[in-house]
C-alpha atoms as a PDB file:
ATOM      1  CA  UNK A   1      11.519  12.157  15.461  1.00  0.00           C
ATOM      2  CA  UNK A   2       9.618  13.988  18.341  1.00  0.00           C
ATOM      3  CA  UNK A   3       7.625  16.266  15.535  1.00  0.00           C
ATOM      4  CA  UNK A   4       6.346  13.733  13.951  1.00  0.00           C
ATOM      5  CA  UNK A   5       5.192  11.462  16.888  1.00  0.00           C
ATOM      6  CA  UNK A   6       3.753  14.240  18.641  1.00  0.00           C
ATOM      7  CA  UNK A   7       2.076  14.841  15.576  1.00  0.00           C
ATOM      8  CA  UNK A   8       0.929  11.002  14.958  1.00  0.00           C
ATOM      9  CA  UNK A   9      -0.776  11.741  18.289  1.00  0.00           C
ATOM     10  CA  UNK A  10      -3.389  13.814  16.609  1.00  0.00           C
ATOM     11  CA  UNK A  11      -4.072  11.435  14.251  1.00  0.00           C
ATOM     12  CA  UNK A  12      -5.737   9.644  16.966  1.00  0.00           C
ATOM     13  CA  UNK A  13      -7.776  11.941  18.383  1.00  0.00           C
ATOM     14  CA  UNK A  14     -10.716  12.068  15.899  1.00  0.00           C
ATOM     15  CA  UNK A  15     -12.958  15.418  15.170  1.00  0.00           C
ATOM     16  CA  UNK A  16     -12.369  16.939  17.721  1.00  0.00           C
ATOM     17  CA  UNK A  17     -10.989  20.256  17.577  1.00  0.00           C
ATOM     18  CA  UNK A  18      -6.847  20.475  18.442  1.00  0.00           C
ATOM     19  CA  UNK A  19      -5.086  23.302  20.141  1.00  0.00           C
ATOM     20  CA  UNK A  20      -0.759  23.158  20.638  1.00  0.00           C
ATOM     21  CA  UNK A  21       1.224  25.690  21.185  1.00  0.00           C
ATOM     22  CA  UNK A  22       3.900  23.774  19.761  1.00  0.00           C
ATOM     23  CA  UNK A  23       2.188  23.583  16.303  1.00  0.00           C
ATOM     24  CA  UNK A  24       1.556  26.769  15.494  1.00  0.00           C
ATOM     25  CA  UNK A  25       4.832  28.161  16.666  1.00  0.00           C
ATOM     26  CA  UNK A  26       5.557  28.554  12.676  1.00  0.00           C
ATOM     27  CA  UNK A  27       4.199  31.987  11.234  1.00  0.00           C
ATOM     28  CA  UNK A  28       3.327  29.237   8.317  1.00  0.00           C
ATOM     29  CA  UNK A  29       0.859  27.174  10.869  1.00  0.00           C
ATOM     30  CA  UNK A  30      -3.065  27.626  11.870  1.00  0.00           C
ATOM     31  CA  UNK A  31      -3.580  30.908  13.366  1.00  0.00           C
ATOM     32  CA  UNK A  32      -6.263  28.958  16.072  1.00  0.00           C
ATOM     33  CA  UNK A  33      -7.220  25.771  16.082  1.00  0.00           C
ATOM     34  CA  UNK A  34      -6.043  22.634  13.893  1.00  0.00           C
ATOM     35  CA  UNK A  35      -9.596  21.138  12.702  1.00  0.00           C
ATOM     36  CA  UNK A  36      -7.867  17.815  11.229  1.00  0.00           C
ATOM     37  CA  UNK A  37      -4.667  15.830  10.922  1.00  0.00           C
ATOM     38  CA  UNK A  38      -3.846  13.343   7.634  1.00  0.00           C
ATOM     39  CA  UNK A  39      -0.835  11.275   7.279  1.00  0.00           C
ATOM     40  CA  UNK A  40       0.519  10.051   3.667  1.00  0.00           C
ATOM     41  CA  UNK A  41       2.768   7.159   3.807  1.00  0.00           C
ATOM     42  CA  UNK A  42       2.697   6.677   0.065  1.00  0.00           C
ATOM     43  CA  UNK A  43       3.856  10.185  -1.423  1.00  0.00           C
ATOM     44  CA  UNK A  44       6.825  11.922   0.507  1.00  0.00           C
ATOM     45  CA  UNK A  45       5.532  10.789   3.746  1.00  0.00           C
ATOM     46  CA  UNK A  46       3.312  14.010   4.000  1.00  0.00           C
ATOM     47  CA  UNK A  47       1.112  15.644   6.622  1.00  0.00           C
ATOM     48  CA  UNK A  48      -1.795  17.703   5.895  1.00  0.00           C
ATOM     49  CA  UNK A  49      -3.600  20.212   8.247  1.00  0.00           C
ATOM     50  CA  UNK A  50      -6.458  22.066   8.413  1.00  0.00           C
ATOM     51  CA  UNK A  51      -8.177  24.394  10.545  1.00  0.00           C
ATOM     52  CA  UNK A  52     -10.808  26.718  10.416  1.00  0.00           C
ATOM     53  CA  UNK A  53      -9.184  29.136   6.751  1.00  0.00           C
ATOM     54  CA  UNK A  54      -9.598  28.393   3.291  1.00  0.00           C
ATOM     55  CA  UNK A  55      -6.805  27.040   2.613  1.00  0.00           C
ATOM     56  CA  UNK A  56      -4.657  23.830   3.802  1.00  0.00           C
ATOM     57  CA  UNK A  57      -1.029  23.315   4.372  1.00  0.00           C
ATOM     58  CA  UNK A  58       1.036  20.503   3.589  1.00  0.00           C
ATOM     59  CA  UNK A  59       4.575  19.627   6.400  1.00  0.00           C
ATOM     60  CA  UNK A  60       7.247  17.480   5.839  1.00  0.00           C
ATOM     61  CA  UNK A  61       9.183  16.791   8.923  1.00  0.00           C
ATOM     62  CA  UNK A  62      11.335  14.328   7.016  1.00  0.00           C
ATOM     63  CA  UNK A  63      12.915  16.984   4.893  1.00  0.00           C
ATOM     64  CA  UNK A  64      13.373  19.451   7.561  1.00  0.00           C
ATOM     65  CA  UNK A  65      12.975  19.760  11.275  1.00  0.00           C
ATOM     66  CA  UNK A  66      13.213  23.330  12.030  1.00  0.00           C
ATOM     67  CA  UNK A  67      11.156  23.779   8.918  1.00  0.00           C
ATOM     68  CA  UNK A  68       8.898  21.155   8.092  1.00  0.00           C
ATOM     69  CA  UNK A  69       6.175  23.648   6.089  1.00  0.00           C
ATOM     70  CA  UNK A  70       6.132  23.162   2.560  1.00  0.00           C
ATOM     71  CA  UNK A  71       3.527  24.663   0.813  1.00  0.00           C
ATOM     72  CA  UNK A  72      -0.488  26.094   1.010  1.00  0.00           C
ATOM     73  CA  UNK A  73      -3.382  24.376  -1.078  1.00  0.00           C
ATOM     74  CA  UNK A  74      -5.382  27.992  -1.314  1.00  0.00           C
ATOM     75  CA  UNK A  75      -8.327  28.061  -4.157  1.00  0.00           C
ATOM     76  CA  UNK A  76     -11.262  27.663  -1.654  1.00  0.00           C
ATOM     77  CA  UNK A  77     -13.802  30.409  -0.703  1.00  0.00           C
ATOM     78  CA  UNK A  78     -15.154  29.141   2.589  1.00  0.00           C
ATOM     79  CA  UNK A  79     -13.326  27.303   5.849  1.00  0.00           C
ATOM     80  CA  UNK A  80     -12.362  23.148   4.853  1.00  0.00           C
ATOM     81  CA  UNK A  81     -14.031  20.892   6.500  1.00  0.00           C
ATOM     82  CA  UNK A  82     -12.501  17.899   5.080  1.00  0.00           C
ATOM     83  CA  UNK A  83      -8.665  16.907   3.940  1.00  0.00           C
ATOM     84  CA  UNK A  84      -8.023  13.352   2.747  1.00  0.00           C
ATOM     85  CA  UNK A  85      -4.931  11.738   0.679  1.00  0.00           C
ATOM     86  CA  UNK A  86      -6.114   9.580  -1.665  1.00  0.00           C
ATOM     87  CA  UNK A  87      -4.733   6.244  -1.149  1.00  0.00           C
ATOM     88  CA  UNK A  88      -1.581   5.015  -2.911  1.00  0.00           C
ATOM     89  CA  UNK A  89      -1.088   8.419  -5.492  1.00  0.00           C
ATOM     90  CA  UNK A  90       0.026  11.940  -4.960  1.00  0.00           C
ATOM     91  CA  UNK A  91      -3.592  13.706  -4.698  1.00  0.00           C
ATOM     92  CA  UNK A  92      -5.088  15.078  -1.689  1.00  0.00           C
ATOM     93  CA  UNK A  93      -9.089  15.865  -1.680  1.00  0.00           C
ATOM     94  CA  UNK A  94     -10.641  18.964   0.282  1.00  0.00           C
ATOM     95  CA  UNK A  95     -14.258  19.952   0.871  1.00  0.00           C
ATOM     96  CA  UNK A  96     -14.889  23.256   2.056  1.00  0.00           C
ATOM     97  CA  UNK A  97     -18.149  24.447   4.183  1.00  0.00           C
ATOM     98  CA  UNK A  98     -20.078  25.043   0.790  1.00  0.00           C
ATOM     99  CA  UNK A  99     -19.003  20.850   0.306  1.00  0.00           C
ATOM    100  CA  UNK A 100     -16.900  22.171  -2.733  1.00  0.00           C
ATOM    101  CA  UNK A 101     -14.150  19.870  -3.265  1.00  0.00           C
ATOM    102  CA  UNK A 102     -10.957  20.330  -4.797  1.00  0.00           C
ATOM    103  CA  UNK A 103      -8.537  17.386  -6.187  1.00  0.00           C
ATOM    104  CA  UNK A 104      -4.976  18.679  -5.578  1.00  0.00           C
ATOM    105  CA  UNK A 105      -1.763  16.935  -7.306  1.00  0.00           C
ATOM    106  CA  UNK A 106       0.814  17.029  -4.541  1.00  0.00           C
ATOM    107  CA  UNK A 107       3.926  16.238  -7.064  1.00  0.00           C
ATOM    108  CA  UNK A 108       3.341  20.502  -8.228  1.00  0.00           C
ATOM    109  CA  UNK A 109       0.822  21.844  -5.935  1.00  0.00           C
ATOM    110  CA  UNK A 110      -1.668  22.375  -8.206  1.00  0.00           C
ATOM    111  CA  UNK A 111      -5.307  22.193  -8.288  1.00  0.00           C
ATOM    112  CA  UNK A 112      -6.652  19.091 -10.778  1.00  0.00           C
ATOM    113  CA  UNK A 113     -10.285  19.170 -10.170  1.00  0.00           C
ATOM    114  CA  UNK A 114     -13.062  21.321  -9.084  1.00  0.00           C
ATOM    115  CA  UNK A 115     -16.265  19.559  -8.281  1.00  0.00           C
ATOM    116  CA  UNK A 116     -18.975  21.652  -6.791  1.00  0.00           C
ATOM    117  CA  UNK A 117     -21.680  19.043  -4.447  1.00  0.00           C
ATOM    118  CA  UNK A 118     -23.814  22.373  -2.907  1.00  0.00           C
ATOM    119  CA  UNK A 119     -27.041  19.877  -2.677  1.00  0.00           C
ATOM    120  CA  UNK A 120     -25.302  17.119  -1.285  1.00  0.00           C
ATOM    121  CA  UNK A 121     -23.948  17.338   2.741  1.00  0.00           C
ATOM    122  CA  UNK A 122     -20.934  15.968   3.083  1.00  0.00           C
ATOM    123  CA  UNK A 123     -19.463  14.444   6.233  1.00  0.00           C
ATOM    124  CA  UNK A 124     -16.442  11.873   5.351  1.00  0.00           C
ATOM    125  CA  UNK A 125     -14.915  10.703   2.857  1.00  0.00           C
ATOM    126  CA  UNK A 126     -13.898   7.344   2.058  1.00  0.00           C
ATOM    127  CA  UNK A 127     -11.985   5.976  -1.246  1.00  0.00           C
ATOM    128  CA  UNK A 128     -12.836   2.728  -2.129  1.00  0.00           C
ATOM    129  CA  UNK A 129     -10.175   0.385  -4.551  1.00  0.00           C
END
């Protein structure tokens, strides 16, 4: 479908920071810029965004077209930095600007694990398996 390939387009394009007026044409989407892109192919074929607010919000363009939005992962006190699926389940991962992550299962929206890494600067995250 055209949303999701023009969306696989960001995926591409790396840390730098996105701006589309076609993305955030949703009153559900990043009120400035879109900070990062993921892509699940294991768990209802997902997208993830995140911009420069506390929170990030999960699409599906398979389910619906004109309304791809499905939900916000809110808990976190400072702008994400960081939004990862974790490979082969139904969690996501996201580090805010304090490098406070939160483990989210995607199958009820709900946040699994709060891990708190103040002393330690994060800048990627990798799963290993």
């Amino acid at each position: 479908s055209g949303f999701l390939r023009s969306r696989w387009s960001y995926l591409a394009v790396g840390p730098r920071y996105i701006q589309d007026p076609e993305l955030f044409k949703h009153n559900e989407s990043h009120p400035r810029y879109l900070r990062g892109l993921e892509y699940n192919p294991w768990y209802q074929h997902l997208l993830l965004s995140y911009g420069f607010e506390q929170q990030a919000k999960l699409w599906c363009p398979e389910h619906s077209m004109s309304r791809p939005y499905v939900k916000a992962l809110e808990g976190h006190h400072n702008g994400i930095l960081l939004a990862k699926f974790v490979p082969c389940t139904r969690y996501c991962l996201t580090v805010d600007q304090r490098h406070c992550m939160r483990l989210w299962d995607l199958q009820n929206y709900s946040l699994m694990q709060l891990i708190s890494c103040e002393q330690v600067p994060l800048h990627d995250l990798c799963f290993l398996g």
